[in-house]
PDB file of N, CA and C in Angstrom:
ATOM      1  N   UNK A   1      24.869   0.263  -5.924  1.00  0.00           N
ATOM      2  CA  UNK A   1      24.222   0.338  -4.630  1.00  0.00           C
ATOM      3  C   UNK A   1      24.962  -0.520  -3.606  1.00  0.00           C
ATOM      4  N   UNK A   2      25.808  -1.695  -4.136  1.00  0.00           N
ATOM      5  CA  UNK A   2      26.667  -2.326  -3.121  1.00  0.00           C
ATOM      6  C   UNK A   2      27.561  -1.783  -2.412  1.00  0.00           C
ATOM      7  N   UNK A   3      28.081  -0.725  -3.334  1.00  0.00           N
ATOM      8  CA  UNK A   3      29.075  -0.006  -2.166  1.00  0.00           C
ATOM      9  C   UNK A   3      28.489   1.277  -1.210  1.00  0.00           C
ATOM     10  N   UNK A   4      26.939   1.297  -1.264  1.00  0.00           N
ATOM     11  CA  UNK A   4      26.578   2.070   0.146  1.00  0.00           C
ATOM     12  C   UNK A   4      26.060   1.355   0.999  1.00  0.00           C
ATOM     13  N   UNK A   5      25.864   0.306   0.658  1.00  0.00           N
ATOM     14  CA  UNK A   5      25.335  -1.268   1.778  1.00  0.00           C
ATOM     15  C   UNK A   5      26.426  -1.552   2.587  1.00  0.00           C
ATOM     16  N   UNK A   6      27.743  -1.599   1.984  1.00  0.00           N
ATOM     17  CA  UNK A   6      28.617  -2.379   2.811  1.00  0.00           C
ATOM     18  C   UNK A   6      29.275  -1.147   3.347  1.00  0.00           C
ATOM     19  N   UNK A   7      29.294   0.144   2.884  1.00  0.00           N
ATOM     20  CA  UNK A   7      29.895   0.946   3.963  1.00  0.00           C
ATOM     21  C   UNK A   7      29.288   1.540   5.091  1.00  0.00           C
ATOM     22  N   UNK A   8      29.887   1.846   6.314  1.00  0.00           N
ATOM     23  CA  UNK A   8      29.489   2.126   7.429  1.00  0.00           C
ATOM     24  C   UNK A   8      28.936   3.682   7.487  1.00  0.00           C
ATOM     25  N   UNK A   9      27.642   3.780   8.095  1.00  0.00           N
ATOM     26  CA  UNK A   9      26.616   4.779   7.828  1.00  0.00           C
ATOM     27  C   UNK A   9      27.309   6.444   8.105  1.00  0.00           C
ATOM     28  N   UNK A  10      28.011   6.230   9.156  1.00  0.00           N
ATOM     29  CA  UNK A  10      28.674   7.112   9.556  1.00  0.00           C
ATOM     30  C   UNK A  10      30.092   7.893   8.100  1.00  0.00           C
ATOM     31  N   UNK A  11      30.176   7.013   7.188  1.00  0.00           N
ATOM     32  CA  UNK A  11      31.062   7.705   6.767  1.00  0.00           C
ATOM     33  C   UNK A  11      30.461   7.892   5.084  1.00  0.00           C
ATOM     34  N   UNK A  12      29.046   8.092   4.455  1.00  0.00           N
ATOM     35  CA  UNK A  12      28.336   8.092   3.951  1.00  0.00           C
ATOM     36  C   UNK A  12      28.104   9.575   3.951  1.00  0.00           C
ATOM     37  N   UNK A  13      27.658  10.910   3.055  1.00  0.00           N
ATOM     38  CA  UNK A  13      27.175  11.860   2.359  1.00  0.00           C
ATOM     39  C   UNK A  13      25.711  11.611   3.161  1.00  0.00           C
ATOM     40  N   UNK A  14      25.189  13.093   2.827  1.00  0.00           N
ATOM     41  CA  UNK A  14      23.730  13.077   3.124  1.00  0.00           C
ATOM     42  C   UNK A  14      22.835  12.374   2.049  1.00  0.00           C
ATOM     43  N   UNK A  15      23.352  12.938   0.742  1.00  0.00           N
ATOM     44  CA  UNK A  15      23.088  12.481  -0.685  1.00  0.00           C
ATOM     45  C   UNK A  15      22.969  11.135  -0.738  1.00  0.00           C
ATOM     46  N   UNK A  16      24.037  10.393  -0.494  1.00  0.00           N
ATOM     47  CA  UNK A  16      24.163   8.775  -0.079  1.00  0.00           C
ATOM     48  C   UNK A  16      23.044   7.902   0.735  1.00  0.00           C
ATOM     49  N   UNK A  17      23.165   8.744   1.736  1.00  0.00           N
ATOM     50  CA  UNK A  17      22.234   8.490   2.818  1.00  0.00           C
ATOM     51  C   UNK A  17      20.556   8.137   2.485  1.00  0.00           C
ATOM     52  N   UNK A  18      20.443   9.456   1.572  1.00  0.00           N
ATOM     53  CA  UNK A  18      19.236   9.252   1.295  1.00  0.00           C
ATOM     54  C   UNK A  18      18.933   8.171   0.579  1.00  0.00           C
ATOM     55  N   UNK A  19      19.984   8.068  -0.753  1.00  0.00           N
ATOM     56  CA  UNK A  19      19.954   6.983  -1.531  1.00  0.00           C
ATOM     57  C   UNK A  19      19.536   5.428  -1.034  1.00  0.00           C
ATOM     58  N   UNK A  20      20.474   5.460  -0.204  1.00  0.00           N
ATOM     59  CA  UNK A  20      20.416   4.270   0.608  1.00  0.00           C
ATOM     60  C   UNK A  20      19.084   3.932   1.216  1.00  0.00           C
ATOM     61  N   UNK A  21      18.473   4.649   1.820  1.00  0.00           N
ATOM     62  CA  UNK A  21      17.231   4.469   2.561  1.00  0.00           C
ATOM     63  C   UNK A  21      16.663   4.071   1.706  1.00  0.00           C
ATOM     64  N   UNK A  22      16.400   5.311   0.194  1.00  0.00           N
ATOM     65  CA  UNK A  22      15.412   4.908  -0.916  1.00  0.00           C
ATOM     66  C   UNK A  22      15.561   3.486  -1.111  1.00  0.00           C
ATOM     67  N   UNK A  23      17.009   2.689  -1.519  1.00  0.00           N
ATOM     68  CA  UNK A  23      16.819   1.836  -1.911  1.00  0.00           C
ATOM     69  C   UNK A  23      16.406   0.822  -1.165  1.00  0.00           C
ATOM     70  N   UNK A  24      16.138   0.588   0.297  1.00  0.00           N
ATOM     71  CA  UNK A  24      15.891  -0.023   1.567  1.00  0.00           C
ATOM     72  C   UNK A  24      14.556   0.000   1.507  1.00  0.00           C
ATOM     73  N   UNK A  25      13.951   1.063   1.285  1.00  0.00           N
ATOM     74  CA  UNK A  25      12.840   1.102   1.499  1.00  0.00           C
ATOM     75  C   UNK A  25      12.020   0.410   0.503  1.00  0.00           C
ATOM     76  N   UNK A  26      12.574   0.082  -1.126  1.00  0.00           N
ATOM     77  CA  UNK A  26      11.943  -0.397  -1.731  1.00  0.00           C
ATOM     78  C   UNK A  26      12.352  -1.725  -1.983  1.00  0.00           C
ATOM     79  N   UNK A  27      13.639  -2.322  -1.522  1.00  0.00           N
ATOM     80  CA  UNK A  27      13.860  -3.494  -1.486  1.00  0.00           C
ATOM     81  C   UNK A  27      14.326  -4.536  -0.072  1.00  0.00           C
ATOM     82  N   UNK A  28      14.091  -3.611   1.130  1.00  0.00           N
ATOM     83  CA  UNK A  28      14.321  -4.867   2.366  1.00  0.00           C
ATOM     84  C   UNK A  28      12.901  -4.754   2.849  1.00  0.00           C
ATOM     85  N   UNK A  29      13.054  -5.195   4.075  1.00  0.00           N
ATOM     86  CA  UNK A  29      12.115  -5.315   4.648  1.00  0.00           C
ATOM     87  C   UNK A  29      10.443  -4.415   4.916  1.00  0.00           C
ATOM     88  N   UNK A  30      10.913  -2.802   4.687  1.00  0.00           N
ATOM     89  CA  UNK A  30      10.111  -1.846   4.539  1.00  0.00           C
ATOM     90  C   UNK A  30       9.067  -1.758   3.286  1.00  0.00           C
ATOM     91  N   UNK A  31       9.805  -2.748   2.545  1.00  0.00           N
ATOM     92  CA  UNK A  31       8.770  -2.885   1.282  1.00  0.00           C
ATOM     93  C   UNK A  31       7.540  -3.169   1.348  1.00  0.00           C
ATOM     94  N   UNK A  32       7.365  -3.827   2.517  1.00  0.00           N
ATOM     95  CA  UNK A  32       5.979  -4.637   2.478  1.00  0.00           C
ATOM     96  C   UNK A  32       4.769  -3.032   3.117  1.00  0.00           C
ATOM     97  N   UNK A  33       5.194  -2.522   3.818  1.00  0.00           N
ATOM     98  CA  UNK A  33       4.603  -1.280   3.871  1.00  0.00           C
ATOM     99  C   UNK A  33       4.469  -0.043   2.678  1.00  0.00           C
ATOM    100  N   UNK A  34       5.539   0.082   2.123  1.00  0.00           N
ATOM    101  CA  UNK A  34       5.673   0.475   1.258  1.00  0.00           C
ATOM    102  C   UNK A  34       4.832  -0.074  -0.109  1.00  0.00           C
ATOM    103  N   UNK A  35       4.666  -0.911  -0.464  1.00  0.00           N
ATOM    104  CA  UNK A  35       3.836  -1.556  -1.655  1.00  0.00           C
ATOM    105  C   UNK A  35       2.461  -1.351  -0.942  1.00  0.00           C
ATOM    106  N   UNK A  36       1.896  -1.584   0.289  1.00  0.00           N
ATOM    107  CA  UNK A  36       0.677  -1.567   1.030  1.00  0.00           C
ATOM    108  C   UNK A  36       0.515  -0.025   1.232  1.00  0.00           C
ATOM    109  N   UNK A  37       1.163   0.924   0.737  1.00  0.00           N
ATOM    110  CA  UNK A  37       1.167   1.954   0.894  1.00  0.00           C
ATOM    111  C   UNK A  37       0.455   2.888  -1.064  1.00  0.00           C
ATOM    112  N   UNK A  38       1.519   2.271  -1.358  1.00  0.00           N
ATOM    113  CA  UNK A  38       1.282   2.617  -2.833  1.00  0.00           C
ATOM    114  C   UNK A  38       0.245   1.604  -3.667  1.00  0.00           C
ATOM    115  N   UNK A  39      -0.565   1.041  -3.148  1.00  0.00           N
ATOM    116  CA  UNK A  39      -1.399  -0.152  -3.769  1.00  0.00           C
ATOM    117  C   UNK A  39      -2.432   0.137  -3.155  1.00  0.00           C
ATOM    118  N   UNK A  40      -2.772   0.269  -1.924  1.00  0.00           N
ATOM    119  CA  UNK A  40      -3.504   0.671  -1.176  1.00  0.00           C
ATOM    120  C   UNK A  40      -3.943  -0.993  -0.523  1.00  0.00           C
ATOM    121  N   UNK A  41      -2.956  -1.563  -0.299  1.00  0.00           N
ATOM    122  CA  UNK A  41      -3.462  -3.117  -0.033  1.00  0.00           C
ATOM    123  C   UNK A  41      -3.305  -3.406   1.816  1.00  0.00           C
ATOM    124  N   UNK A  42      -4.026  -4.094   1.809  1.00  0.00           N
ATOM    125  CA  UNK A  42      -4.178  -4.180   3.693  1.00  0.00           C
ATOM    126  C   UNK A  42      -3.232  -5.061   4.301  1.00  0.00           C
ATOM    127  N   UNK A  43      -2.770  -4.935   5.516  1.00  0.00           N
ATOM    128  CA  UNK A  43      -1.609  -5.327   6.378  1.00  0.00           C
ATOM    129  C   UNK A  43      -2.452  -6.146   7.269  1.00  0.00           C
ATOM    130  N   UNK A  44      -1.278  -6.892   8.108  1.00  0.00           N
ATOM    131  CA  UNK A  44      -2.427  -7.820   9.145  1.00  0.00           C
ATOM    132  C   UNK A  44      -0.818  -7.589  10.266  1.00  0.00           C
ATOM    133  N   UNK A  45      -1.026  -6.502  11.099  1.00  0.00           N
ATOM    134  CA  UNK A  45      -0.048  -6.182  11.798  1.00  0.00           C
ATOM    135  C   UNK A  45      -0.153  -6.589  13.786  1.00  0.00           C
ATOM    136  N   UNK A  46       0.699  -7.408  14.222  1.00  0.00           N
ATOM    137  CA  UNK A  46       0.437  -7.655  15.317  1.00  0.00           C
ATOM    138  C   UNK A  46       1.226  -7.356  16.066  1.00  0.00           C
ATOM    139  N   UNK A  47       0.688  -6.842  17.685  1.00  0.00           N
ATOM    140  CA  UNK A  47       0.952  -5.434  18.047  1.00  0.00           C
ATOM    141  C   UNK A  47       1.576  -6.822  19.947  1.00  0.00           C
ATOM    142  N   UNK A  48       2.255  -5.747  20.292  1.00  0.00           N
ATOM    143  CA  UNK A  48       3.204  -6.353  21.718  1.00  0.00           C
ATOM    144  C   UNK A  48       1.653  -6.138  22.963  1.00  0.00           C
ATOM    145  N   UNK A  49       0.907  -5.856  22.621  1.00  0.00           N
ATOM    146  CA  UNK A  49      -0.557  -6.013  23.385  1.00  0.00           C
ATOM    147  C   UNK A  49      -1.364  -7.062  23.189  1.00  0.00           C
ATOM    148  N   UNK A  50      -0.801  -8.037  22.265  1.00  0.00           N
ATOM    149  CA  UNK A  50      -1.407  -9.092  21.842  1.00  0.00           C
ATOM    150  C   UNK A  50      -2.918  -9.030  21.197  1.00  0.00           C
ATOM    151  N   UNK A  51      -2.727  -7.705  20.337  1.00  0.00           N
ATOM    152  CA  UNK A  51      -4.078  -7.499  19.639  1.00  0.00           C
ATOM    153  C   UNK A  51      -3.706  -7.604  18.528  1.00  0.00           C
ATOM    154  N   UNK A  52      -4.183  -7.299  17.140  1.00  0.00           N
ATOM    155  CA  UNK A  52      -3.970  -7.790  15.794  1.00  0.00           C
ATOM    156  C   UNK A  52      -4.630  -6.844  15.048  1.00  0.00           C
ATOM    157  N   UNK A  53      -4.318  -6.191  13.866  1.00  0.00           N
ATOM    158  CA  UNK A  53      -4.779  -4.887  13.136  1.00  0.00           C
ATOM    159  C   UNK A  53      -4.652  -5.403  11.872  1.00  0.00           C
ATOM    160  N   UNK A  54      -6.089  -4.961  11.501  1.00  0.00           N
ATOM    161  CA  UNK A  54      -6.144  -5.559   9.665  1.00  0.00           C
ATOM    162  C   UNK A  54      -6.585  -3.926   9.541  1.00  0.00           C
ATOM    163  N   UNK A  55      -5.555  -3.620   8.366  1.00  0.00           N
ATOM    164  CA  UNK A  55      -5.757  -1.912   8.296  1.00  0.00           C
ATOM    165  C   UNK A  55      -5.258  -1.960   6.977  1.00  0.00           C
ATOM    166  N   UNK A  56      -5.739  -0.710   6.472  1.00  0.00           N
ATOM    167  CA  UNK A  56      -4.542  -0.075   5.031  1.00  0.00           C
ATOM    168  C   UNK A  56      -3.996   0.961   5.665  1.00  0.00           C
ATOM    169  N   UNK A  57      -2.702   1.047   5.134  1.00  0.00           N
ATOM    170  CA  UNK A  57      -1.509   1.828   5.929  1.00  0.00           C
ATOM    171  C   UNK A  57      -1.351   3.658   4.940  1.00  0.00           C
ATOM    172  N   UNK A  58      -1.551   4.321   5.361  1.00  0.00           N
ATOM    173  CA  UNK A  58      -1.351   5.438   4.535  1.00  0.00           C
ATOM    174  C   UNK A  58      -0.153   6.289   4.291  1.00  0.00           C
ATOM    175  N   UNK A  59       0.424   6.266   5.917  1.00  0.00           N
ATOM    176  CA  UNK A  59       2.223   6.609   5.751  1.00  0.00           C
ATOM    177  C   UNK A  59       2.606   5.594   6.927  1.00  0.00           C
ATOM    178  N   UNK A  60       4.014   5.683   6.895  1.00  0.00           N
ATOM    179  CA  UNK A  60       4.957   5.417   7.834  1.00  0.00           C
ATOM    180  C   UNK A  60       6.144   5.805   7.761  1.00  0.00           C
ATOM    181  N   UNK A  61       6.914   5.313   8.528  1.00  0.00           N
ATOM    182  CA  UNK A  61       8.404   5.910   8.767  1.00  0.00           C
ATOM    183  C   UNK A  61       9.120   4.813   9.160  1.00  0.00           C
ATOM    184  N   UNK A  62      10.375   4.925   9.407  1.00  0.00           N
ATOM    185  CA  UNK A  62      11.690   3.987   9.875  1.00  0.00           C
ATOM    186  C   UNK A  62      11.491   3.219  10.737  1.00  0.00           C
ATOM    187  N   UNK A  63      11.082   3.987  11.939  1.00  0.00           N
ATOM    188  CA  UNK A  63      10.621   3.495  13.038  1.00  0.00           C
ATOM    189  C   UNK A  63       9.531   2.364  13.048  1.00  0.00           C
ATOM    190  N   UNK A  64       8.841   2.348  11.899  1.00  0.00           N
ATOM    191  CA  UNK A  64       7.400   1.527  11.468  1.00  0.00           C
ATOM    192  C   UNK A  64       6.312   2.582  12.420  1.00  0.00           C
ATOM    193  N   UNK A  65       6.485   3.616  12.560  1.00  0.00           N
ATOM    194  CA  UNK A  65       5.082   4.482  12.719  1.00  0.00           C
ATOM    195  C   UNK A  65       4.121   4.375  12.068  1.00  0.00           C
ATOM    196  N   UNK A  66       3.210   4.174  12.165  1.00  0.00           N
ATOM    197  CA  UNK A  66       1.636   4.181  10.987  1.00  0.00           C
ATOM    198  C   UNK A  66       0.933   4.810  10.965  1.00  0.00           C
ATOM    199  N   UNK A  67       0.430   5.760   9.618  1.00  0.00           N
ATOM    200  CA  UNK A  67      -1.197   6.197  10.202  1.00  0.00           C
ATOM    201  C   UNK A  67      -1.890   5.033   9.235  1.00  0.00           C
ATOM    202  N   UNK A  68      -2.492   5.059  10.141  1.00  0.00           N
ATOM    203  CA  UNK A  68      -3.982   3.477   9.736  1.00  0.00           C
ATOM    204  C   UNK A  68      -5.118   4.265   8.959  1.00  0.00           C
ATOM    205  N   UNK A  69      -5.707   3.489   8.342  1.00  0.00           N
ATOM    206  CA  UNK A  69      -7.492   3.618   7.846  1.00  0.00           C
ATOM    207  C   UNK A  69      -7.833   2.181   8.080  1.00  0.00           C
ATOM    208  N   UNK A  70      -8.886   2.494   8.149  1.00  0.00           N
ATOM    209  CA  UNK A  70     -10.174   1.178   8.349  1.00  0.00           C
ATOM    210  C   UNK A  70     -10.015  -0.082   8.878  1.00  0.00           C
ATOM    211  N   UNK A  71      -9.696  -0.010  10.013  1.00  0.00           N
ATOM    212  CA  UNK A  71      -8.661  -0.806  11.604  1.00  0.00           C
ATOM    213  C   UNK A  71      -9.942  -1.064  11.874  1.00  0.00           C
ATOM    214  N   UNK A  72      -9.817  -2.427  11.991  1.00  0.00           N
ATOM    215  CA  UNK A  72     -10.371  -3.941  12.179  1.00  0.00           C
ATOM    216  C   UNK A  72      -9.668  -4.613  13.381  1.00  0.00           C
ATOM    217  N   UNK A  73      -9.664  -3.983  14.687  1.00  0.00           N
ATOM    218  CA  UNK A  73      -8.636  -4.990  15.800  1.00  0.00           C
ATOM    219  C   UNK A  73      -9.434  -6.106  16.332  1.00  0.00           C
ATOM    220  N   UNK A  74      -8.426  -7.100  16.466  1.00  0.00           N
ATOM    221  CA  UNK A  74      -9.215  -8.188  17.321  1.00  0.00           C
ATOM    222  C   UNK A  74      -8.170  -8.435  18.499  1.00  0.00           C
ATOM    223  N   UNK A  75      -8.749  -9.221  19.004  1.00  0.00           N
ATOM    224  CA  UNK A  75      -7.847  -9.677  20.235  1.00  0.00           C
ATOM    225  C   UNK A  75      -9.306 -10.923  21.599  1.00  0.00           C
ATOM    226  N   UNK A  76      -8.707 -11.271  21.864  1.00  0.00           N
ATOM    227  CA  UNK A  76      -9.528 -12.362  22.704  1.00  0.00           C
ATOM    228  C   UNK A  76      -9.391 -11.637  24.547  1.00  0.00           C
ATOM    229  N   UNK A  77      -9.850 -11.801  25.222  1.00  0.00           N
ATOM    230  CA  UNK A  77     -10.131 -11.227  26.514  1.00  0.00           C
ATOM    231  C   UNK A  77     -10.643 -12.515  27.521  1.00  0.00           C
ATOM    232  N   UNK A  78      -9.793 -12.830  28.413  1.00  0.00           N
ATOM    233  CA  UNK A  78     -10.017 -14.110  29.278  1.00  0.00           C
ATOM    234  C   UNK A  78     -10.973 -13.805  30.623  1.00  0.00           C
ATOM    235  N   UNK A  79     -12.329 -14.632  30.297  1.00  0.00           N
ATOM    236  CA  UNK A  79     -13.415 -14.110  31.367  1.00  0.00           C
ATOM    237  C   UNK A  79     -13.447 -15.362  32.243  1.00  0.00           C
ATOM    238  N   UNK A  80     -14.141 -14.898  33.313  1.00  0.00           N
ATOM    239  CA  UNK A  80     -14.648 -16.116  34.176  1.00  0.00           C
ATOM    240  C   UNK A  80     -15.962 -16.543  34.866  1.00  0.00           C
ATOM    241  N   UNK A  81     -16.335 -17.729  34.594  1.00  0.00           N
ATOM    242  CA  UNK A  81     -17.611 -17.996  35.122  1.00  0.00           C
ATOM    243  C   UNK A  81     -18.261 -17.168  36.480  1.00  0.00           C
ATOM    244  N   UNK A  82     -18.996 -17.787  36.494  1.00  0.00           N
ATOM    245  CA  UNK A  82     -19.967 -16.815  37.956  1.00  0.00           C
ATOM    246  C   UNK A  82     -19.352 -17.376  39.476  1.00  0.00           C
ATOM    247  N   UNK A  83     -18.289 -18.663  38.938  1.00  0.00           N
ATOM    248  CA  UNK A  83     -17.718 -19.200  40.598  1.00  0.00           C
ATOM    249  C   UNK A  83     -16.572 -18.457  40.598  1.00  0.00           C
ATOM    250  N   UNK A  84     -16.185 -17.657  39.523  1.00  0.00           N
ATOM    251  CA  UNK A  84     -14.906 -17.408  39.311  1.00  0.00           C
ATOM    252  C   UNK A  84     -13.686 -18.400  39.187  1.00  0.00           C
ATOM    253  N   UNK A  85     -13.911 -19.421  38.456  1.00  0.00           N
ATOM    254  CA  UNK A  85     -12.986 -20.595  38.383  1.00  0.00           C
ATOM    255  C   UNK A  85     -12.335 -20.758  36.988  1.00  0.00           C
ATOM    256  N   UNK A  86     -13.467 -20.802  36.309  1.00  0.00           N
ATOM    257  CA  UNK A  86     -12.969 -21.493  35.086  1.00  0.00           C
ATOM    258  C   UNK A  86     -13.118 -20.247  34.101  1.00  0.00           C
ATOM    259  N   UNK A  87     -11.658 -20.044  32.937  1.00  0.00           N
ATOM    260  CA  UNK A  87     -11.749 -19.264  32.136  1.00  0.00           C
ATOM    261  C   UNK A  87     -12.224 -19.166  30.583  1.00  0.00           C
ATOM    262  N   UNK A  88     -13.189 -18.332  30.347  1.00  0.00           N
ATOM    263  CA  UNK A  88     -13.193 -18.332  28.995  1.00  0.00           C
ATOM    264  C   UNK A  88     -12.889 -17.504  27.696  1.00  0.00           C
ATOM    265  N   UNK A  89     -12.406 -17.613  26.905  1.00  0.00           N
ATOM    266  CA  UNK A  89     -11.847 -16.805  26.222  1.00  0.00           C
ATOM    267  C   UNK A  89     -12.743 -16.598  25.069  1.00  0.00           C
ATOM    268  N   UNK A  90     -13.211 -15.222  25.032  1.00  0.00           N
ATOM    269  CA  UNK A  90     -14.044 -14.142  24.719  1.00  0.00           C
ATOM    270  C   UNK A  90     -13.287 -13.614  23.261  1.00  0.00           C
ATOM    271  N   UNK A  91     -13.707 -13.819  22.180  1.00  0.00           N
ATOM    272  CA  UNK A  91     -12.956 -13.141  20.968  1.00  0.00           C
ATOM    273  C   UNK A  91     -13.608 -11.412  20.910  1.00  0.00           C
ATOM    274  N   UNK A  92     -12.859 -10.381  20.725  1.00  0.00           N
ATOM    275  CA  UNK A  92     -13.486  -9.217  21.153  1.00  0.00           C
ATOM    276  C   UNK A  92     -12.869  -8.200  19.477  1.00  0.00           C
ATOM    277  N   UNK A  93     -13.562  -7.866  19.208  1.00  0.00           N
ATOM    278  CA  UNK A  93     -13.104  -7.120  17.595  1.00  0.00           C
ATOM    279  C   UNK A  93     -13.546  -5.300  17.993  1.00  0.00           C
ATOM    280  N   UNK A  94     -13.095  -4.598  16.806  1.00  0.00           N
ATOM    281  CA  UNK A  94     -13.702  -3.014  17.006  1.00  0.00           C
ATOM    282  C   UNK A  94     -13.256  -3.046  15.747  1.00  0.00           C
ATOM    283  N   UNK A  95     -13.692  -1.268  15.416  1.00  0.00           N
ATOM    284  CA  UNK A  95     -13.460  -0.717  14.030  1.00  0.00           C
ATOM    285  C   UNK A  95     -12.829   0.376  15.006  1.00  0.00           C
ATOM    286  N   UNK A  96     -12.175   0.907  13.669  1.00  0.00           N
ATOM    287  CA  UNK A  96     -11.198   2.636  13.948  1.00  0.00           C
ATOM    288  C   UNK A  96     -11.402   2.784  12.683  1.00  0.00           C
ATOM    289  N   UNK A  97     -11.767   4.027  12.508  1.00  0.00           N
ATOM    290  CA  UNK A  97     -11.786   4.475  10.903  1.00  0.00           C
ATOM    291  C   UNK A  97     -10.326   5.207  10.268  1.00  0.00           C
ATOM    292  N   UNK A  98      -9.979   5.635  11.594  1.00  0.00           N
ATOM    293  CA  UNK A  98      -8.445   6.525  11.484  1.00  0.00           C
ATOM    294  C   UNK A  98      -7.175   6.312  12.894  1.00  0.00           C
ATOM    295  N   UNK A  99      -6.079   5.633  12.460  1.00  0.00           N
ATOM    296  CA  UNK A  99      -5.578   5.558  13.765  1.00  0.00           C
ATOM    297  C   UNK A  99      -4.046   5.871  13.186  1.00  0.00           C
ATOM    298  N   UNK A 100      -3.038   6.367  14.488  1.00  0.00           N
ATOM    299  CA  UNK A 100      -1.759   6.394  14.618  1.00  0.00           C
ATOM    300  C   UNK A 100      -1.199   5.489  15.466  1.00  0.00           C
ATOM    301  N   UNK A 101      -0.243   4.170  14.615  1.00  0.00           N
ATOM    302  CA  UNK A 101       0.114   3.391  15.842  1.00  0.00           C
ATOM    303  C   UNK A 101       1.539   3.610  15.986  1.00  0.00           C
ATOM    304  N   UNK A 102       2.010   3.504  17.321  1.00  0.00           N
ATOM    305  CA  UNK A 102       3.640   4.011  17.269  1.00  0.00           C
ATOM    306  C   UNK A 102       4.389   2.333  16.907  1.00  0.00           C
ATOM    307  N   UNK A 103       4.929   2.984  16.532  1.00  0.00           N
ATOM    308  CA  UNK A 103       5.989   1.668  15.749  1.00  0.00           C
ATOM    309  C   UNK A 103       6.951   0.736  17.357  1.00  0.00           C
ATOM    310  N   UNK A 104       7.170   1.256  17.974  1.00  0.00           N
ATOM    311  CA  UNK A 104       7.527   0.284  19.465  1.00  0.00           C
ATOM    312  C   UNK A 104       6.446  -0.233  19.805  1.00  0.00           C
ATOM    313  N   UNK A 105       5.338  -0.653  19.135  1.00  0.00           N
ATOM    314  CA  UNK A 105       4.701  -1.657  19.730  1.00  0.00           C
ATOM    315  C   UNK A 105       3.887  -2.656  18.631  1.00  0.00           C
ATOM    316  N   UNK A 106       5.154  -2.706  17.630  1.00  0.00           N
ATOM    317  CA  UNK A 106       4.732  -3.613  16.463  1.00  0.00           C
ATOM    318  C   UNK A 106       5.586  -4.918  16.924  1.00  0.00           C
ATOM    319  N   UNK A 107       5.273  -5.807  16.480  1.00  0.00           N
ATOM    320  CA  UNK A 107       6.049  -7.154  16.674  1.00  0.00           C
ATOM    321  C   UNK A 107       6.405  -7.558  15.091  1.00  0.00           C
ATOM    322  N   UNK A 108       5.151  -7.861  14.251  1.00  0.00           N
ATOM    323  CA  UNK A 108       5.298  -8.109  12.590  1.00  0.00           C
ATOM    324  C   UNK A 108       4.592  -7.871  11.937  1.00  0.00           C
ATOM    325  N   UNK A 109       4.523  -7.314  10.588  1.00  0.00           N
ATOM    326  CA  UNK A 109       3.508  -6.771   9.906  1.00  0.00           C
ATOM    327  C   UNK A 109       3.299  -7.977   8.716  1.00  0.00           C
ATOM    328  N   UNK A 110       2.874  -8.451   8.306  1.00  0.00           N
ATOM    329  CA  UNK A 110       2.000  -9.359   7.192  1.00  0.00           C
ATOM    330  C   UNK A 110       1.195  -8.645   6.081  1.00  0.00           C
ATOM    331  N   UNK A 111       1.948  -9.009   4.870  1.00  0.00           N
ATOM    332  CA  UNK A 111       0.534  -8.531   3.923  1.00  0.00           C
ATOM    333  C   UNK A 111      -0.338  -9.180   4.250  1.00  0.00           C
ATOM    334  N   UNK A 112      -1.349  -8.927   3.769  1.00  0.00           N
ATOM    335  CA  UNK A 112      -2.906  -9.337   3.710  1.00  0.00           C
ATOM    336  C   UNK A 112      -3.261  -9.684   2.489  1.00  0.00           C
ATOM    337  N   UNK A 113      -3.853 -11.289   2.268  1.00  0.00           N
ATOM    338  CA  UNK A 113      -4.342 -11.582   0.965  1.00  0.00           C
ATOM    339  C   UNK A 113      -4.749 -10.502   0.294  1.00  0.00           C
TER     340      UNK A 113
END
C-alpha cells in the first residue's frame, strides 16, 4: 500500500485509485466516520455556524457529507435585557430525527463516548 501513498494521484489506475481510498478510508482520518458508521456509534460534530451535532452517522462521502439520525443540536444564542444593554447567553438545543449535512460546513468531527 506504500507505493500508492507516495505516488501522485494522477498517475495511478482506476483499480489503484479505488484501492487507495479503501485503504484511507479505513485507516486516516475518515475512519472515525467510518467505524461510527459500521458500529452505529455517535459523533459530536461541530459545524462553521457554531452549533454542535451529537448524531449517528449513516453514510458519508469524501467531502464529509452526512446523512444524520437522531441530531441533538445545541448552540447558545446571545439575548438582551429589556434596556437592551447587557447580554445573555441563552443555551438553545433541538432534535432532528433525520438530517443531511453538507460537508463545507464541518469544522471537526469527534467520536462520542
Amino acid at each position: 500500500m506504500a507505493d500508492l501513498v507516495d505516488r501522485p494521484r494522477n498517475e495511478l489506475t482506476d483499480a489503484e485509485l479505488e484501492r487507495l481510498e479503501e485503504y484511507e478510508f479505513a485507516n486516516g482520518p475518515m475512519s472515525v466516520l467510518q467505524d461510527a458508521v459500521q458500529n452505529g456509534t455517535q459523533v459530536l460534530i461541530s459545524c462553521r455556524n457554531n452549533h454542535k451535532l451529537l448524531a449517528t452517522v449513516r453514510a458519508f462521502d469524501r467531502h464529509s457529507n452526512m446523512v444524520l439520525e437522531n441530531v441533538k443540536e445545541l448552540w447558545t444564542e446571545n439575548t438582551r435585557n429589556a434596556n437592551g444593554k447587557k447580554k445573555v447567553a441563552v443555551p438553545r438545543e433541538r432534535f432532528v430525527s433525520k438530517m443531511f449535512l453538507r460537508g463545507d460546513s464541518v469544522i471537526v468531527i469527534l467520536k462520542a463516548a
